[in-house]
PDB file of N, CA and C in Angstrom:
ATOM      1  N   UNK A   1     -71.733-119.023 -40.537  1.00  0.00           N
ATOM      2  CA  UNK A   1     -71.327-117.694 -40.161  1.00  0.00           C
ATOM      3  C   UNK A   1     -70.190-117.275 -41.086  1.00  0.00           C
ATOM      4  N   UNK A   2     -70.561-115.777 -41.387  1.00  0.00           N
ATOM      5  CA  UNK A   2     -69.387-115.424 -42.172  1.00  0.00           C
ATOM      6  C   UNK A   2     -68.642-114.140 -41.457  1.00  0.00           C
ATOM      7  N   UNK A   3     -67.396-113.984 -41.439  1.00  0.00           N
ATOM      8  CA  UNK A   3     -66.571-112.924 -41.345  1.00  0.00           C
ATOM      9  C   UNK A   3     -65.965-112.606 -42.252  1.00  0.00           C
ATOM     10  N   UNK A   4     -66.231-111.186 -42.986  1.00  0.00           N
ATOM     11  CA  UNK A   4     -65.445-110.512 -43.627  1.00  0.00           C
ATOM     12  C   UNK A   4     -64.381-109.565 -43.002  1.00  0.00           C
ATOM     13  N   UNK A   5     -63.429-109.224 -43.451  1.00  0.00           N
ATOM     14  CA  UNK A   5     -62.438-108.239 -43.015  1.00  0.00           C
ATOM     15  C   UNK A   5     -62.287-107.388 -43.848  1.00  0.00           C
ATOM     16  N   UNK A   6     -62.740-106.207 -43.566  1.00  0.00           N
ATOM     17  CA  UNK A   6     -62.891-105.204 -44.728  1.00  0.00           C
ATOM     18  C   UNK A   6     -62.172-103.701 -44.011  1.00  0.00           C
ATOM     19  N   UNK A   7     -61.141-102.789 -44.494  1.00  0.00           N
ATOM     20  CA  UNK A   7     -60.867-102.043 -43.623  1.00  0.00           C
ATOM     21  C   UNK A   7     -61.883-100.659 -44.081  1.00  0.00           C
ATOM     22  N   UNK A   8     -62.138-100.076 -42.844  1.00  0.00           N
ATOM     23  CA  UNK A   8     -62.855 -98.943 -42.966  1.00  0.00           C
ATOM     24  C   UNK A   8     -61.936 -97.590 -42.983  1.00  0.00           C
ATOM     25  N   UNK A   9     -62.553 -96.772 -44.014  1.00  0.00           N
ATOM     26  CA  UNK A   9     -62.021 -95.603 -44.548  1.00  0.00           C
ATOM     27  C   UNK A   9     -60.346 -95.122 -43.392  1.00  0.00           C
ATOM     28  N   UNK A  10     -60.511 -95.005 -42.127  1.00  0.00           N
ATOM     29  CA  UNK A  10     -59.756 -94.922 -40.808  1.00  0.00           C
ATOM     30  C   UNK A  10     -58.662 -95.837 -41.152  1.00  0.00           C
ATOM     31  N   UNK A  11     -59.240 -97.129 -41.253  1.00  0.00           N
ATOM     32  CA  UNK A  11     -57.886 -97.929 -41.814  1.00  0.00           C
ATOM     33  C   UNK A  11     -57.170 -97.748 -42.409  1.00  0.00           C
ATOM     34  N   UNK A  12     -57.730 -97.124 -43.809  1.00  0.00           N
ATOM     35  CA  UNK A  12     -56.920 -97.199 -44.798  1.00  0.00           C
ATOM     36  C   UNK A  12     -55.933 -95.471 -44.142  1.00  0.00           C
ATOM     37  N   UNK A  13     -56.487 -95.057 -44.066  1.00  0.00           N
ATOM     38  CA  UNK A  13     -55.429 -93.627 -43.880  1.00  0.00           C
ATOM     39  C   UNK A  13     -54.595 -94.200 -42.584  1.00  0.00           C
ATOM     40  N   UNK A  14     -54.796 -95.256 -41.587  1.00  0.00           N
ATOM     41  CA  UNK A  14     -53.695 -94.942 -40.652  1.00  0.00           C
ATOM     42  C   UNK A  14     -52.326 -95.160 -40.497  1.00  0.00           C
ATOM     43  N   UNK A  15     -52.578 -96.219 -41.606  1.00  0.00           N
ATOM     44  CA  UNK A  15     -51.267 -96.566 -41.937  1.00  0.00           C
ATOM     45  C   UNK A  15     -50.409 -95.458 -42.495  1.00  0.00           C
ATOM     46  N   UNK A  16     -50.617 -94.553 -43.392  1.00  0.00           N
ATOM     47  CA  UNK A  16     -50.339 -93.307 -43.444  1.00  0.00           C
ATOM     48  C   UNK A  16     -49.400 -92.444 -42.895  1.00  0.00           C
ATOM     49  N   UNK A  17     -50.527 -92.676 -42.012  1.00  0.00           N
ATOM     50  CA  UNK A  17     -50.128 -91.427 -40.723  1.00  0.00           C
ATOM     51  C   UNK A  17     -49.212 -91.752 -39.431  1.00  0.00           C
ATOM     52  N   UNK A  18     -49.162 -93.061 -39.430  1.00  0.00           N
ATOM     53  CA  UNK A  18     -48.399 -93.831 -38.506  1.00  0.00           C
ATOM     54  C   UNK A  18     -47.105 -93.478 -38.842  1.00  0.00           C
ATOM     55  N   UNK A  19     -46.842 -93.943 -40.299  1.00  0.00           N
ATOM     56  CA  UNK A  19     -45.662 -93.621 -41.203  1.00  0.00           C
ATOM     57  C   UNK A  19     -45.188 -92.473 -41.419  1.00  0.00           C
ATOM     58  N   UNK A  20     -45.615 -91.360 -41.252  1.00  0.00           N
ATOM     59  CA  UNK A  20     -45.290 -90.112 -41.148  1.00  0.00           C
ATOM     60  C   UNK A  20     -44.946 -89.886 -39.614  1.00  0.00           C
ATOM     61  N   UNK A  21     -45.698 -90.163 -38.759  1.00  0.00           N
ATOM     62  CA  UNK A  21     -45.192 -89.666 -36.903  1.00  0.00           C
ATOM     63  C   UNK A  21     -44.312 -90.537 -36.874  1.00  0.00           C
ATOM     64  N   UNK A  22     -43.987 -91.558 -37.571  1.00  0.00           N
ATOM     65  CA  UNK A  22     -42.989 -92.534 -36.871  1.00  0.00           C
ATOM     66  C   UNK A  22     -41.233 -91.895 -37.650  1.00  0.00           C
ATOM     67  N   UNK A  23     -41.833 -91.676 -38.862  1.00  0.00           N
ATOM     68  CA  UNK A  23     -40.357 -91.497 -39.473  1.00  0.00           C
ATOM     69  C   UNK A  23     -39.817 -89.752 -38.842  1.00  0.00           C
ATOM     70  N   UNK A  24     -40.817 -89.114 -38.404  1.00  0.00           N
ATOM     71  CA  UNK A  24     -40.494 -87.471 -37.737  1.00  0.00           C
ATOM     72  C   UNK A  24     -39.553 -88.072 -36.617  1.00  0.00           C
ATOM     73  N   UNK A  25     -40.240 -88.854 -35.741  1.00  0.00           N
ATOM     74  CA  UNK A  25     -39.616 -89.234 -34.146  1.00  0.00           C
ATOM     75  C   UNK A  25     -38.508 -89.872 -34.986  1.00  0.00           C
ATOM     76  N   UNK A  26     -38.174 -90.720 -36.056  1.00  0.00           N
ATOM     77  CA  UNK A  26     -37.081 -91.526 -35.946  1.00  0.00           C
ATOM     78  C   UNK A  26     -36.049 -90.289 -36.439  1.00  0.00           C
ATOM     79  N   UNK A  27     -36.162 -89.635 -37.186  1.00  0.00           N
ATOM     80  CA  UNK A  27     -35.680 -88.670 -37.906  1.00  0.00           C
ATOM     81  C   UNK A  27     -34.623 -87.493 -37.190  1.00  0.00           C
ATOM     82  N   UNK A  28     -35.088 -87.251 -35.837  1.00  0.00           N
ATOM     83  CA  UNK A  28     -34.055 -86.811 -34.254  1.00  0.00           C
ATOM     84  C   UNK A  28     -33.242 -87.722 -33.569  1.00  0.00           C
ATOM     85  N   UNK A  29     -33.545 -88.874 -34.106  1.00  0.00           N
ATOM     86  CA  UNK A  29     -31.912 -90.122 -33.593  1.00  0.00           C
ATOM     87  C   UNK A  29     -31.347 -90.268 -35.181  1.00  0.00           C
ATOM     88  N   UNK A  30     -31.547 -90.749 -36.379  1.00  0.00           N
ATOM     89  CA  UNK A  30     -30.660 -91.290 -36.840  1.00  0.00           C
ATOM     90  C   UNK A  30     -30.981 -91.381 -38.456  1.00  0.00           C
ATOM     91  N   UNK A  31     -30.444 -91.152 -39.046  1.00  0.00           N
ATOM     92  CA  UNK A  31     -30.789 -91.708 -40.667  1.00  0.00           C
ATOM     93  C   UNK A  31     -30.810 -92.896 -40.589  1.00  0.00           C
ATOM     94  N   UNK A  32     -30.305 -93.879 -39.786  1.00  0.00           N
ATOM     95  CA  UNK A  32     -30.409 -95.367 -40.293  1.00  0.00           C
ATOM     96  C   UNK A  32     -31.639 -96.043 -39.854  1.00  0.00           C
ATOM     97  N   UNK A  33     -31.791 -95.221 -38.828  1.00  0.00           N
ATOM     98  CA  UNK A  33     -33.335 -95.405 -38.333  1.00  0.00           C
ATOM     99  C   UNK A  33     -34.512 -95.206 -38.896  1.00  0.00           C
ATOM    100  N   UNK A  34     -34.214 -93.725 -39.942  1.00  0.00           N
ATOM    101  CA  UNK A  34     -35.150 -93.730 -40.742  1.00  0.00           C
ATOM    102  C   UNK A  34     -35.275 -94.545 -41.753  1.00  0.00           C
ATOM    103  N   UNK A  35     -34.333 -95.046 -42.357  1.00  0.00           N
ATOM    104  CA  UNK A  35     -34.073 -96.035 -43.649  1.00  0.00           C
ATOM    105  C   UNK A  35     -34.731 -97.167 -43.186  1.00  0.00           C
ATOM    106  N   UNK A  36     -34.434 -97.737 -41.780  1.00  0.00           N
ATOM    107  CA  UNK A  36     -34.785 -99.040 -41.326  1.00  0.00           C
ATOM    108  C   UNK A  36     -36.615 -98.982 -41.434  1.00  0.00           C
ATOM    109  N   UNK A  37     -36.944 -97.685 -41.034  1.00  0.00           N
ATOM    110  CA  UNK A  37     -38.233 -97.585 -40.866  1.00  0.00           C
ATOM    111  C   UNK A  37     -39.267 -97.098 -42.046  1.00  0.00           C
ATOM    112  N   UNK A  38     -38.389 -97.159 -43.000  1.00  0.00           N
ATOM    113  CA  UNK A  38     -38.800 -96.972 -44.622  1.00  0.00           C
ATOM    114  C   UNK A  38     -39.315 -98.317 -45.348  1.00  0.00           C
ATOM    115  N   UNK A  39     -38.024 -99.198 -44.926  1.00  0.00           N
ATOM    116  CA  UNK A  39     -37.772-100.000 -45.467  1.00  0.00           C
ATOM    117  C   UNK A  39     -39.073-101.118 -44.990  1.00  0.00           C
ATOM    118  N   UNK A  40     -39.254-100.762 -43.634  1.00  0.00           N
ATOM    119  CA  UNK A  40     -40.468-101.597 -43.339  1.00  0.00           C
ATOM    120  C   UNK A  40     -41.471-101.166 -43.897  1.00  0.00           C
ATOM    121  N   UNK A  41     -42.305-100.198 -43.769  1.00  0.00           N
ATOM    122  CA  UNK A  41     -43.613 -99.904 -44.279  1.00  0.00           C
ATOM    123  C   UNK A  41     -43.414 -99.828 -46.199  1.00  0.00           C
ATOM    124  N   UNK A  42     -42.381-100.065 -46.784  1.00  0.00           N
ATOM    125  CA  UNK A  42     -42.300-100.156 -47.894  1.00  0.00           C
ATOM    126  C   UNK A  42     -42.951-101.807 -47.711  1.00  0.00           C
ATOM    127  N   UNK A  43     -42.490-102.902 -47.077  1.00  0.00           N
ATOM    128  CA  UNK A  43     -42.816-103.775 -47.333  1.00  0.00           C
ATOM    129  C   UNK A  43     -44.458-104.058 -47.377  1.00  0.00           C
ATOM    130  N   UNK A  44     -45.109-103.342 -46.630  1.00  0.00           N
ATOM    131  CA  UNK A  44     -46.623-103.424 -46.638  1.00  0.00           C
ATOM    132  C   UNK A  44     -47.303-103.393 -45.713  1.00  0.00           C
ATOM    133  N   UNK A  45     -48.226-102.977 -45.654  1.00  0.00           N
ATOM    134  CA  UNK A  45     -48.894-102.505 -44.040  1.00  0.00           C
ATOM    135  C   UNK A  45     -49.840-103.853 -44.571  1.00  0.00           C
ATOM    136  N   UNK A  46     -49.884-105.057 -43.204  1.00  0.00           N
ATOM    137  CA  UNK A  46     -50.938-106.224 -42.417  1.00  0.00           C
ATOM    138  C   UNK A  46     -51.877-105.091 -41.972  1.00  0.00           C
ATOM    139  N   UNK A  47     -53.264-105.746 -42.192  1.00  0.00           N
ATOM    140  CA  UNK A  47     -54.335-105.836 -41.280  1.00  0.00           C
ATOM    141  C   UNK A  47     -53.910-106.634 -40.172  1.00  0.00           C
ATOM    142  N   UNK A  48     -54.938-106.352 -39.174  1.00  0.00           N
ATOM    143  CA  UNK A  48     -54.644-106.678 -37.744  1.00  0.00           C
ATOM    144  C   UNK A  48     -55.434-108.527 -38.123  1.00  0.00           C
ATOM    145  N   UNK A  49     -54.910-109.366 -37.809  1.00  0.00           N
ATOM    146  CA  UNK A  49     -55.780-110.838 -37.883  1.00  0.00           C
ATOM    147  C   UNK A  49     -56.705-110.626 -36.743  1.00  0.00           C
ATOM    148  N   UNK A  50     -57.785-111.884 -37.056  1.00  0.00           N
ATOM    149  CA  UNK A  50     -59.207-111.460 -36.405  1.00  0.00           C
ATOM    150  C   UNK A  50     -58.332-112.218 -34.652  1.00  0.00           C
ATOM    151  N   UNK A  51     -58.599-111.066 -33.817  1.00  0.00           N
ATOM    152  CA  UNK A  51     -58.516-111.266 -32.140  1.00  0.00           C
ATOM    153  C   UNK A  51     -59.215-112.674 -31.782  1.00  0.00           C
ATOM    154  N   UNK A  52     -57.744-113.047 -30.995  1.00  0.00           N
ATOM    155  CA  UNK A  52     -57.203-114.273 -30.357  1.00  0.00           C
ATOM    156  C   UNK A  52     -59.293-114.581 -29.573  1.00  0.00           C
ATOM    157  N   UNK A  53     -59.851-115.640 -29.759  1.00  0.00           N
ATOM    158  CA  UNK A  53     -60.887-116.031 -29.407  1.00  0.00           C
ATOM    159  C   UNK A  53     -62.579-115.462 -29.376  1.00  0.00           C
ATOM    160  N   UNK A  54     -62.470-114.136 -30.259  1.00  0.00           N
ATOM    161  CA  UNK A  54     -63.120-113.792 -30.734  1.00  0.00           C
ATOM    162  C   UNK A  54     -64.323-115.130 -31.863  1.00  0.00           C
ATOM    163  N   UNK A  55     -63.733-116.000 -32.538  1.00  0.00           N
ATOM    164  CA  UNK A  55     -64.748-116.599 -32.986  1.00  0.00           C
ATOM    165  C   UNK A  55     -65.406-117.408 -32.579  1.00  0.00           C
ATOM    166  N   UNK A  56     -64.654-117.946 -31.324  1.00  0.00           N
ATOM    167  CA  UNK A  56     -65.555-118.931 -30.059  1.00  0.00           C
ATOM    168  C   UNK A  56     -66.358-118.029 -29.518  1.00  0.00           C
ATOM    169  N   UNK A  57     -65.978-117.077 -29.180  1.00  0.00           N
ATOM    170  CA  UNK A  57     -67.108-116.069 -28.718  1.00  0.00           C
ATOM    171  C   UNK A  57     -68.204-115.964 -29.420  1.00  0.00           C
ATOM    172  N   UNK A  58     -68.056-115.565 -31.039  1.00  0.00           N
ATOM    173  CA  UNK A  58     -69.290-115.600 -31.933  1.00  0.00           C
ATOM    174  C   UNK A  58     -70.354-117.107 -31.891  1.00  0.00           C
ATOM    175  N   UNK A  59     -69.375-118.150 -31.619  1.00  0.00           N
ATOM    176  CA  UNK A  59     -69.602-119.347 -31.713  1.00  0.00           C
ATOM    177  C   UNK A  59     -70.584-119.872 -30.454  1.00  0.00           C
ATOM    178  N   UNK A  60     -70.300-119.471 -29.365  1.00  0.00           N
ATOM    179  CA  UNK A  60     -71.072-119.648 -28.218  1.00  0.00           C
ATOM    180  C   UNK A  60     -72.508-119.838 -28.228  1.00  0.00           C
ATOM    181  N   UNK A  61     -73.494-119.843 -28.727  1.00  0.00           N
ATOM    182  CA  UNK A  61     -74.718-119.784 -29.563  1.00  0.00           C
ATOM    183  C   UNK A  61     -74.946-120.910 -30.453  1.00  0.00           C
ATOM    184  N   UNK A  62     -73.723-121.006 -31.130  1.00  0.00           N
ATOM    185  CA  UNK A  62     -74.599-121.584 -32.469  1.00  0.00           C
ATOM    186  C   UNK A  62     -72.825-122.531 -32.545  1.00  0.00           C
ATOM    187  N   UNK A  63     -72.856-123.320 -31.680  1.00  0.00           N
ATOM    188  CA  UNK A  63     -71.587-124.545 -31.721  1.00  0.00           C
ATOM    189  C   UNK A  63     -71.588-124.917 -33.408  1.00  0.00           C
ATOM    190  N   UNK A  64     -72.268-125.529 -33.847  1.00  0.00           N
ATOM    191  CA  UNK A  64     -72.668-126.401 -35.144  1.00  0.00           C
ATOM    192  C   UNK A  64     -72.534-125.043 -36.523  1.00  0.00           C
ATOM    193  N   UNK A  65     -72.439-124.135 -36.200  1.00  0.00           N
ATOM    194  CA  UNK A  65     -71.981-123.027 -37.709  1.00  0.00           C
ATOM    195  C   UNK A  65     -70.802-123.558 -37.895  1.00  0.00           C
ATOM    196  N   UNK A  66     -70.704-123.204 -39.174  1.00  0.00           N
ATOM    197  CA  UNK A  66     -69.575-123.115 -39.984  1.00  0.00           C
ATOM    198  C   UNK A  66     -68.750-121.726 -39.926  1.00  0.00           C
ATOM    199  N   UNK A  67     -67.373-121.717 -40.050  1.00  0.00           N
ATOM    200  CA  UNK A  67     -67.293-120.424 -40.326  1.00  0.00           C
ATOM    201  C   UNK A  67     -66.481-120.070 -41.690  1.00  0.00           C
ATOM    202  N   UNK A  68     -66.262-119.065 -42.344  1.00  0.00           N
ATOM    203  CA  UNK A  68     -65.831-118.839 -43.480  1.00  0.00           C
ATOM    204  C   UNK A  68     -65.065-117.471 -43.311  1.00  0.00           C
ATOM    205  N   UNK A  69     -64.039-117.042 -42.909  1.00  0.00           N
ATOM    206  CA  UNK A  69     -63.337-116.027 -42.682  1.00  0.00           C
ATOM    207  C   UNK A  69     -62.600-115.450 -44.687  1.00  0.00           C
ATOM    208  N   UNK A  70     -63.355-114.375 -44.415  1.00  0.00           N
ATOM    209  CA  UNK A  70     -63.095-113.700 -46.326  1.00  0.00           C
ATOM    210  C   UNK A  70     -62.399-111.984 -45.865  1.00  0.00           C
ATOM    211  N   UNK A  71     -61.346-112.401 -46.921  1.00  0.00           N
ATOM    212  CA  UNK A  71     -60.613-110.990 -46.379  1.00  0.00           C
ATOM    213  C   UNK A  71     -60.674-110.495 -47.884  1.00  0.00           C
ATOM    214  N   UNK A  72     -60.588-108.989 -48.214  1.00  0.00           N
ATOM    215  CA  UNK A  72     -60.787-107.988 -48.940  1.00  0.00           C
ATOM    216  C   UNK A  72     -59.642-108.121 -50.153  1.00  0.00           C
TER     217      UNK A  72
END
């Protein structure tokens, strides 16, 4: 079994947009708030890792697969 992690078009813009509503709301308390909240999404927007038991789930069927988790 293989899992890829590939983000779909949605993905890629939400990070975006997160970053924009978040720095408006921070932007009515504080400049340092906004800096703080710069400073993070400068560092890089994570994909979400594949959900806590999700591959036992896939696994339930077919015990004896292999799995190969491939990210983008």
């Amino acid at each position: 079994m293989e899992i890829k992690l590939e983000p779909s078009e949605v993905q890629l813009g939400l990070p975006l947009i997160l970053e924009q509503d978040m720095l408006k709301k921070a932007a009515a308390k504080s400049r340092k708030e906004v800096a703080k909240l710069r400073k993070a999404f400068k560092a890089g927007w994570q994909l979400p890792s594949i959900p806590d038991g999700i591959v036992n789930f896939l696994l339930q069927n077919s015990p004896s697969a292999k799995v190969d988790i491939t990210t983008y």
